[in-house]
N, C-alpha and C. Protein backbone atom coordinates (compact mmCIF):
# COMPACT_ATOMS: atom_id res chain seq x y z
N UNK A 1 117.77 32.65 165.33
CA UNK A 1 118.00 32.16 166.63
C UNK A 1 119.18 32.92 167.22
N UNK A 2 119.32 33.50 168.48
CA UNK A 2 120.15 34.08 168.96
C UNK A 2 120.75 32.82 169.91
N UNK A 3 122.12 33.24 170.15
CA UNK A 3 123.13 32.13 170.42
C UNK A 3 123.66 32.72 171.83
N UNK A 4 123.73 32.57 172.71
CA UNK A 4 125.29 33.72 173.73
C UNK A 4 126.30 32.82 173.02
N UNK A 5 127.43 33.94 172.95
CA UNK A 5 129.02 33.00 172.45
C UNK A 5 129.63 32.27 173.39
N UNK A 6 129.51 30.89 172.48
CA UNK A 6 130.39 29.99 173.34
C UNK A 6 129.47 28.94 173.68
N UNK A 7 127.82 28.97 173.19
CA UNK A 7 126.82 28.01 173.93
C UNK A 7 126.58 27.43 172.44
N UNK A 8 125.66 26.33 172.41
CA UNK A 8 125.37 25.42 171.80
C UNK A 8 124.14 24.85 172.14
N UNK A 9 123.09 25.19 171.43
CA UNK A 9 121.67 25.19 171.81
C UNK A 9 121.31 23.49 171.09
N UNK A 10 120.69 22.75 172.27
CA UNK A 10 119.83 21.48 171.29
C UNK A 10 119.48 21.83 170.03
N UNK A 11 120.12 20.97 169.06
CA UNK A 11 119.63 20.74 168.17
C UNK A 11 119.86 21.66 166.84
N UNK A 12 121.25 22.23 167.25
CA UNK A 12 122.19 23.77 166.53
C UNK A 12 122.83 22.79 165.51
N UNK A 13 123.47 23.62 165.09
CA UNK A 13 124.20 22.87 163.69
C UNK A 13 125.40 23.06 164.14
N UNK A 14 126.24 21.58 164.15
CA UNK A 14 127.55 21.42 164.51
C UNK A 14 128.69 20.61 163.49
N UNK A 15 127.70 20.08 162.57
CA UNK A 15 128.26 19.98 161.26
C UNK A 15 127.54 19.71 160.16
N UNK A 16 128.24 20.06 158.94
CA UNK A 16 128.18 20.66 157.66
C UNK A 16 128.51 19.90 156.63
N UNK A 17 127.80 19.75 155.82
CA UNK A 17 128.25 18.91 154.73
C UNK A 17 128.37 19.59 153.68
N UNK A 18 129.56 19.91 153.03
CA UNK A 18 129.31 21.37 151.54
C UNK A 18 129.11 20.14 150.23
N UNK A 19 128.60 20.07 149.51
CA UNK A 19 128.24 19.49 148.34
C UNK A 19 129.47 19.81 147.06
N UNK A 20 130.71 19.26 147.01
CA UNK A 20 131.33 20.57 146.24
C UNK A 20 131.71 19.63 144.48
N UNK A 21 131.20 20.52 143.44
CA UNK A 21 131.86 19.67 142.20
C UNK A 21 132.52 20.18 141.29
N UNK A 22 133.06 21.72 141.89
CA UNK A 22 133.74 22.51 141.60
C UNK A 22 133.56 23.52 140.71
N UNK A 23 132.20 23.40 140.17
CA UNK A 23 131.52 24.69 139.16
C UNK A 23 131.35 25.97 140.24
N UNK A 24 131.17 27.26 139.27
CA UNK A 24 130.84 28.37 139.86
C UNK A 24 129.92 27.88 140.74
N UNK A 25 128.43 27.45 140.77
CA UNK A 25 127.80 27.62 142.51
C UNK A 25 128.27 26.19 143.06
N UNK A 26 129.31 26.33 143.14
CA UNK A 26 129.82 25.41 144.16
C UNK A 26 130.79 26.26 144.99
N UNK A 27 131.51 26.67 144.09
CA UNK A 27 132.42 27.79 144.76
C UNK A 27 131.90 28.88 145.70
N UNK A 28 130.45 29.14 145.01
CA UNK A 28 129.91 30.19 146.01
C UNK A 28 129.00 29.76 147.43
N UNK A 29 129.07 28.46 147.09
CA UNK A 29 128.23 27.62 148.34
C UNK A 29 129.61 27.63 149.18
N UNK A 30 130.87 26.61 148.73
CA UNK A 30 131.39 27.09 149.60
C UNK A 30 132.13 28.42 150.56
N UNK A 31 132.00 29.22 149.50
CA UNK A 31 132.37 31.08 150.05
C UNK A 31 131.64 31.19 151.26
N UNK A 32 130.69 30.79 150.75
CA UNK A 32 128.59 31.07 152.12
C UNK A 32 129.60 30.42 153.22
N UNK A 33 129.98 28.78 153.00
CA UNK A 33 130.32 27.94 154.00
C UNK A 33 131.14 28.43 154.89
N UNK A 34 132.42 29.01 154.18
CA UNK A 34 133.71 29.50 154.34
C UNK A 34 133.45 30.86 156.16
N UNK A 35 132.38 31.90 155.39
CA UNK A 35 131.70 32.82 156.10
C UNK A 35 130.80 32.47 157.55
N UNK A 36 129.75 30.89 157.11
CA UNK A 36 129.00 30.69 158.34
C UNK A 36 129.49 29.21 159.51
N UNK A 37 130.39 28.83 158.61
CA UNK A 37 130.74 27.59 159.73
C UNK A 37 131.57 28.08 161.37
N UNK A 38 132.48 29.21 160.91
CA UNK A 38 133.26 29.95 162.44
C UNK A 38 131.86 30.24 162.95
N UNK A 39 130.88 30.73 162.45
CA UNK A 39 130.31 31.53 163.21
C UNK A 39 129.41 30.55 164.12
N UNK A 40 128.98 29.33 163.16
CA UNK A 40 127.90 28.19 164.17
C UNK A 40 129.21 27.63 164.97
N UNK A 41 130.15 27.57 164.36
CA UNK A 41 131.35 26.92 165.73
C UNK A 41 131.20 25.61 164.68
N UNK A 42 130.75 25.13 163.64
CA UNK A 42 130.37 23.81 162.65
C UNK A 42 132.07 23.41 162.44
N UNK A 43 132.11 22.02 162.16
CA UNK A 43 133.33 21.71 161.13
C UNK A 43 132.56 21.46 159.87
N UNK A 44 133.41 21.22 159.27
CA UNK A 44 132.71 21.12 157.73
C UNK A 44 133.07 19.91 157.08
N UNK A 45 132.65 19.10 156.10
CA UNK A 45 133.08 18.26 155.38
C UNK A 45 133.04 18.22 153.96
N UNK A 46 133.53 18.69 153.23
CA UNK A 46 133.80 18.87 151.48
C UNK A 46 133.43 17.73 151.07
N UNK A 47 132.62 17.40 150.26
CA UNK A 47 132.23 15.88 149.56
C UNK A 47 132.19 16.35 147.99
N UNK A 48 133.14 15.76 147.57
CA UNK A 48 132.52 15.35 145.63
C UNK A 48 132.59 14.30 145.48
N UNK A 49 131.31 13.54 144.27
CA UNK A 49 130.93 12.39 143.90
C UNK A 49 131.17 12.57 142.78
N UNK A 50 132.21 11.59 142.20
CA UNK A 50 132.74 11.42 140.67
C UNK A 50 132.57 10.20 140.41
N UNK A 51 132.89 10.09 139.20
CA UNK A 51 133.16 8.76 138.74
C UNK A 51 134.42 8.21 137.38
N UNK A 52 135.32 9.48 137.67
CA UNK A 52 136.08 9.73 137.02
C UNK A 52 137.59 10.30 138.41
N UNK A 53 138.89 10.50 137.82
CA UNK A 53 139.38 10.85 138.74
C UNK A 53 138.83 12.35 139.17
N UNK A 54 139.31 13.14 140.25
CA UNK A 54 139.17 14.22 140.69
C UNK A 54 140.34 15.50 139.60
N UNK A 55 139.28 15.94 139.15
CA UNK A 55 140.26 17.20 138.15
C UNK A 55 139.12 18.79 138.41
N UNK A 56 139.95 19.57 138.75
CA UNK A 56 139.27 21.11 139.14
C UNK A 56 137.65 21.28 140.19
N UNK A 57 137.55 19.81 140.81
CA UNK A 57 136.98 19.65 141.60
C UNK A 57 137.31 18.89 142.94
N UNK A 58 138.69 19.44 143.68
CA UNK A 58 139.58 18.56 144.33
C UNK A 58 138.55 19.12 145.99
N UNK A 59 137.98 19.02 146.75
CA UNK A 59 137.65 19.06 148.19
C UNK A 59 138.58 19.17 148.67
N UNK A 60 139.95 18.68 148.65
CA UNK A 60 140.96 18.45 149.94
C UNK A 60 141.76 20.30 149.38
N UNK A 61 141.32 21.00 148.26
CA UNK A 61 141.55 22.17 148.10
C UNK A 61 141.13 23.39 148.99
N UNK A 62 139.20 23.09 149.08
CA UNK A 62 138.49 24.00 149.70
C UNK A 62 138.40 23.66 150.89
N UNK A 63 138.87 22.01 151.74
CA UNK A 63 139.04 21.79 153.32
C UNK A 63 140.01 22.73 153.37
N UNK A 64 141.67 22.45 152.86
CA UNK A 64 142.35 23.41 153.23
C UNK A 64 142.37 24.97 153.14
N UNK A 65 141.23 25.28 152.58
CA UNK A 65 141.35 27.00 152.52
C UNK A 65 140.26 27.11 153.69
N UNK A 66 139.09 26.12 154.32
CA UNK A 66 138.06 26.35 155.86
C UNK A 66 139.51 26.45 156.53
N UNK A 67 140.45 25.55 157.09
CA UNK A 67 141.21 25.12 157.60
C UNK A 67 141.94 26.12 158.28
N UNK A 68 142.66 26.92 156.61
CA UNK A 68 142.85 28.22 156.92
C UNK A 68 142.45 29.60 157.60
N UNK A 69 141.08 29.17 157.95
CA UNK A 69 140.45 30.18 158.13
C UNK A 69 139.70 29.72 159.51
N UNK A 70 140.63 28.78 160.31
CA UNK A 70 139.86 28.22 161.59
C UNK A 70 139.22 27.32 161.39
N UNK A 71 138.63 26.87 160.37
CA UNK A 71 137.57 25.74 160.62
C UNK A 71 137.43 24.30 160.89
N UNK A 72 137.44 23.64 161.06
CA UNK A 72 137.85 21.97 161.51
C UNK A 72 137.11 21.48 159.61
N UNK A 73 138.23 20.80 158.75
CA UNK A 73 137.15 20.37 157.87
C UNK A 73 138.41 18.85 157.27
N UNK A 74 137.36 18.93 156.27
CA UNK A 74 137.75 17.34 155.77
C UNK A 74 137.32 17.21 154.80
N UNK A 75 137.97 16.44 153.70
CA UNK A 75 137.58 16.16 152.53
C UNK A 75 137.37 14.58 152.07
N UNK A 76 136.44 15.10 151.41
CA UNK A 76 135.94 13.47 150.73
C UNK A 76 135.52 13.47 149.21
N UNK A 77 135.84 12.31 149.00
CA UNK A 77 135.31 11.92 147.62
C UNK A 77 134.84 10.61 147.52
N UNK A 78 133.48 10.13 146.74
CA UNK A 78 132.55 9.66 146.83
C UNK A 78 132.42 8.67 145.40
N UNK A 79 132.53 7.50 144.82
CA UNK A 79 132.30 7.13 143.62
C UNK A 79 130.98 6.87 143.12
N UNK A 80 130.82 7.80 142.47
CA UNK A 80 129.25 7.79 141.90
C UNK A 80 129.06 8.47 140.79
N UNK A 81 128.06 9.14 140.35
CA UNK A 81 127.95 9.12 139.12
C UNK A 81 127.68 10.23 139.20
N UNK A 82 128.43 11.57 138.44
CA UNK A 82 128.99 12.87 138.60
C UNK A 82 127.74 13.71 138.23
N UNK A 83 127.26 13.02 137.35
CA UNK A 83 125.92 13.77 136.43
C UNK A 83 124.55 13.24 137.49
N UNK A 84 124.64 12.58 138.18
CA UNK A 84 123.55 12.71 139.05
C UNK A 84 123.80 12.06 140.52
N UNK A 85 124.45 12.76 141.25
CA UNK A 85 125.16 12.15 142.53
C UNK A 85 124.29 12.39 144.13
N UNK A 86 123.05 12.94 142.98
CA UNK A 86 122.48 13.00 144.99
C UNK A 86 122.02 12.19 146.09
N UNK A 87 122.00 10.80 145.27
CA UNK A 87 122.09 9.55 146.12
C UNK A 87 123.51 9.55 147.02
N UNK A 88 124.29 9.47 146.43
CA UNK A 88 125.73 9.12 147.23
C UNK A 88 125.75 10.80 148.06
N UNK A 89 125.63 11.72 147.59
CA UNK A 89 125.34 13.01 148.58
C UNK A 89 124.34 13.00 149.82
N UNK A 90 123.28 11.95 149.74
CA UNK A 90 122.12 11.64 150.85
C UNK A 90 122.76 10.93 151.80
N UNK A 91 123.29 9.73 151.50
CA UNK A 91 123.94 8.46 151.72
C UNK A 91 125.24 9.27 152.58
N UNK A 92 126.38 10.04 152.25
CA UNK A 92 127.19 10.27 152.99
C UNK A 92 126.53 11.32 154.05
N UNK A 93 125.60 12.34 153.80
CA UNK A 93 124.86 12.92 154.89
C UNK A 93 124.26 12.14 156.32
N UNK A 94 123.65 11.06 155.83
CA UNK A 94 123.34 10.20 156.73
C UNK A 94 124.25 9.65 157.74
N UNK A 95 125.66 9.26 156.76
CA UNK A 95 126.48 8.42 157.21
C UNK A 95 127.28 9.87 158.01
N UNK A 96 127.55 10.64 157.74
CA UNK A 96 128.22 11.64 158.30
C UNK A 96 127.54 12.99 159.69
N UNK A 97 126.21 12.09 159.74
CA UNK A 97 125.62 12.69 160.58
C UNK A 97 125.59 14.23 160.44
N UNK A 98 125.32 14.51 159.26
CA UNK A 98 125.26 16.40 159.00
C UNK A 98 124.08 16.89 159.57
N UNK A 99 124.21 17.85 159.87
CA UNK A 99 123.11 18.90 160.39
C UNK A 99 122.52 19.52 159.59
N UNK A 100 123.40 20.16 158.87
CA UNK A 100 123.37 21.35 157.35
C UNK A 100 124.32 20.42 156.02
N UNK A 101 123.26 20.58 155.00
CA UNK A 101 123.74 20.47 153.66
C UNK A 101 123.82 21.79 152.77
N UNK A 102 125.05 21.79 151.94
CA UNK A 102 125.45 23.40 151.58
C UNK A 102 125.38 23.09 150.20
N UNK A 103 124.59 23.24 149.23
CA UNK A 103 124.30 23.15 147.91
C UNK A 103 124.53 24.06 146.95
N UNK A 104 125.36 24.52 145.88
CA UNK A 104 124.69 25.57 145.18
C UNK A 104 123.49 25.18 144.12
N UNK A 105 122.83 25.45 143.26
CA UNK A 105 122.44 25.66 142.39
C UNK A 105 122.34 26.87 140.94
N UNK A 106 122.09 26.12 139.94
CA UNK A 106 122.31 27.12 138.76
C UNK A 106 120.68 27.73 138.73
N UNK A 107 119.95 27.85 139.34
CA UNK A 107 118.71 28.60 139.04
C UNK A 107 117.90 28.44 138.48
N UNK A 108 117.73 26.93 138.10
CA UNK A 108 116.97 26.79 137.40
C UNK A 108 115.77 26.98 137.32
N UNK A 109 114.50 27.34 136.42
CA UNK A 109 112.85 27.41 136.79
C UNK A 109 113.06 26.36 137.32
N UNK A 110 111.30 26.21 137.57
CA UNK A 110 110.54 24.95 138.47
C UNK A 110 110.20 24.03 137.67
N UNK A 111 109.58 24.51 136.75
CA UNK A 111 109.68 23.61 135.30
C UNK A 111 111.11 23.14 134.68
N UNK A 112 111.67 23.73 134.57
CA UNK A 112 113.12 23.06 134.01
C UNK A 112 113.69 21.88 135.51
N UNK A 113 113.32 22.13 136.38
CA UNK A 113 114.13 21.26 137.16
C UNK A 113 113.38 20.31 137.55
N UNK A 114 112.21 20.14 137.20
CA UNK A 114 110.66 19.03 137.04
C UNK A 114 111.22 18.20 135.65
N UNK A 115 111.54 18.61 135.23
CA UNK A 115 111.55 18.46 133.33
C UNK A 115 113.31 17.62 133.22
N UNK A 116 113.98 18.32 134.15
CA UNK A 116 115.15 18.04 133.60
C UNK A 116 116.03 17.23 135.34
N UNK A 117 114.89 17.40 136.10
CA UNK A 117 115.94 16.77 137.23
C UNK A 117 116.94 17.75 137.75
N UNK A 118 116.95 18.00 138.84
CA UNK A 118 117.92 18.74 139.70
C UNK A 118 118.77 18.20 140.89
N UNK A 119 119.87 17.82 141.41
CA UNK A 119 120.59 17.68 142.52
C UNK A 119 119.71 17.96 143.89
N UNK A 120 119.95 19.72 143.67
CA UNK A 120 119.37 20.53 144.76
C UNK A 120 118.15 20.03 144.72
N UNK A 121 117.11 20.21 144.14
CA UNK A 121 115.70 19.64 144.01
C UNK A 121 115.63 18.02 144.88
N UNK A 122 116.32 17.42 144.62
CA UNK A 122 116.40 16.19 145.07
C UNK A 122 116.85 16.17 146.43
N UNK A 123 117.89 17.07 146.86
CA UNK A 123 118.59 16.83 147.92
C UNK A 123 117.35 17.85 149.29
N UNK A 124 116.68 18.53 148.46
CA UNK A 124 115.85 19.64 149.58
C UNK A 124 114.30 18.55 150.05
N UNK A 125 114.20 17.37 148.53
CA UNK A 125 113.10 17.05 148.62
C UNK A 125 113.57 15.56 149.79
N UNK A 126 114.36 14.99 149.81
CA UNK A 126 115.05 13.91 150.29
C UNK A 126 115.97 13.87 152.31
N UNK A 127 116.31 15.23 151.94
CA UNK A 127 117.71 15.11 153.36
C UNK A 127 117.21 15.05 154.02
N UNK A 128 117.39 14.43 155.31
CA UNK A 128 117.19 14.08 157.01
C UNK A 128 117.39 15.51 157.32
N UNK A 129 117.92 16.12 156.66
CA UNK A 129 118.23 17.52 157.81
C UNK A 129 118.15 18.85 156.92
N UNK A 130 118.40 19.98 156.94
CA UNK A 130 118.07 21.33 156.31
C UNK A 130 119.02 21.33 155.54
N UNK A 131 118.69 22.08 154.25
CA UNK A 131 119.97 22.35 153.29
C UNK A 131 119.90 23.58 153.20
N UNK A 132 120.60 24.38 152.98
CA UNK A 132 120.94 25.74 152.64
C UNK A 132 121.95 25.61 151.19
N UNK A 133 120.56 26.72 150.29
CA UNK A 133 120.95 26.89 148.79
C UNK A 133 121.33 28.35 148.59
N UNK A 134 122.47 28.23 147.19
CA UNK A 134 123.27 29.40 147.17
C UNK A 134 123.19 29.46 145.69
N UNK A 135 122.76 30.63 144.90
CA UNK A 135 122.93 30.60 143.62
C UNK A 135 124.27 31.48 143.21
């Protein structure tokens, strides 16, 4: 979709929800994020769902490095259950009115993530709105 700068087309993406739990494709989902939120004009919102305190998966880390870099963002954390959080990841999408969900994934086959359950799988088969995946 071509944009003129400065416009905002019905139905554009104006905010972002990054999925973050601080593993490698999380980091690189948010890098993607980091790169396309200036450019949609998006703020962003960092969400991790724990159920433990927050350790090497802090959001209010990677808001402040969008932040740095122009972006309007915010961090959240979510109590839920770390090993399978894409309920409370749906649930704050909804509640947060996202446009775009920013996921990474580890790559799994189609069979392994049939077999073994996936986040991303869940969150592409489930969200009100588009997700964009990053391996």
């Amino acid at each position: 979709m071509l944009v003129a700068r400065g416009a905002r087309p019905v139905g554009s993406i104006g905010r972002i929800l990054l999925c973050y739990d601080g593993s490698d494709h999380a980091r690189r989902a948010a890098a993607l994020t980091t790169e396309l939120a200036p450019r949609l004009g998006a703020e962003v919102h960092v969400l991790t769902v724990t159920d433990t305190p927050v350790t090497g998966a802090d959001p209010a880390q990677v808001a402040a490095g969008l932040a740095a870099s122009g972006v309007a963002a915010g961090a959240h954390v979510r109590p839920g259950d770390r090993r399978h959080p894409g309920a409370a990841l749906l649930e704050a999408a909804d509640q947060l009115d996202a446009d775009l969900l920013v996921a990474g994934t580890r790559g799994r086959s189609a069979l392994a993530s049939l077999l073994l359950g996936s986040v991303t799988h869940r969150l592409l088969q489930l969200a009100g709105c588009p997700v964009l995946v990053t391996r």
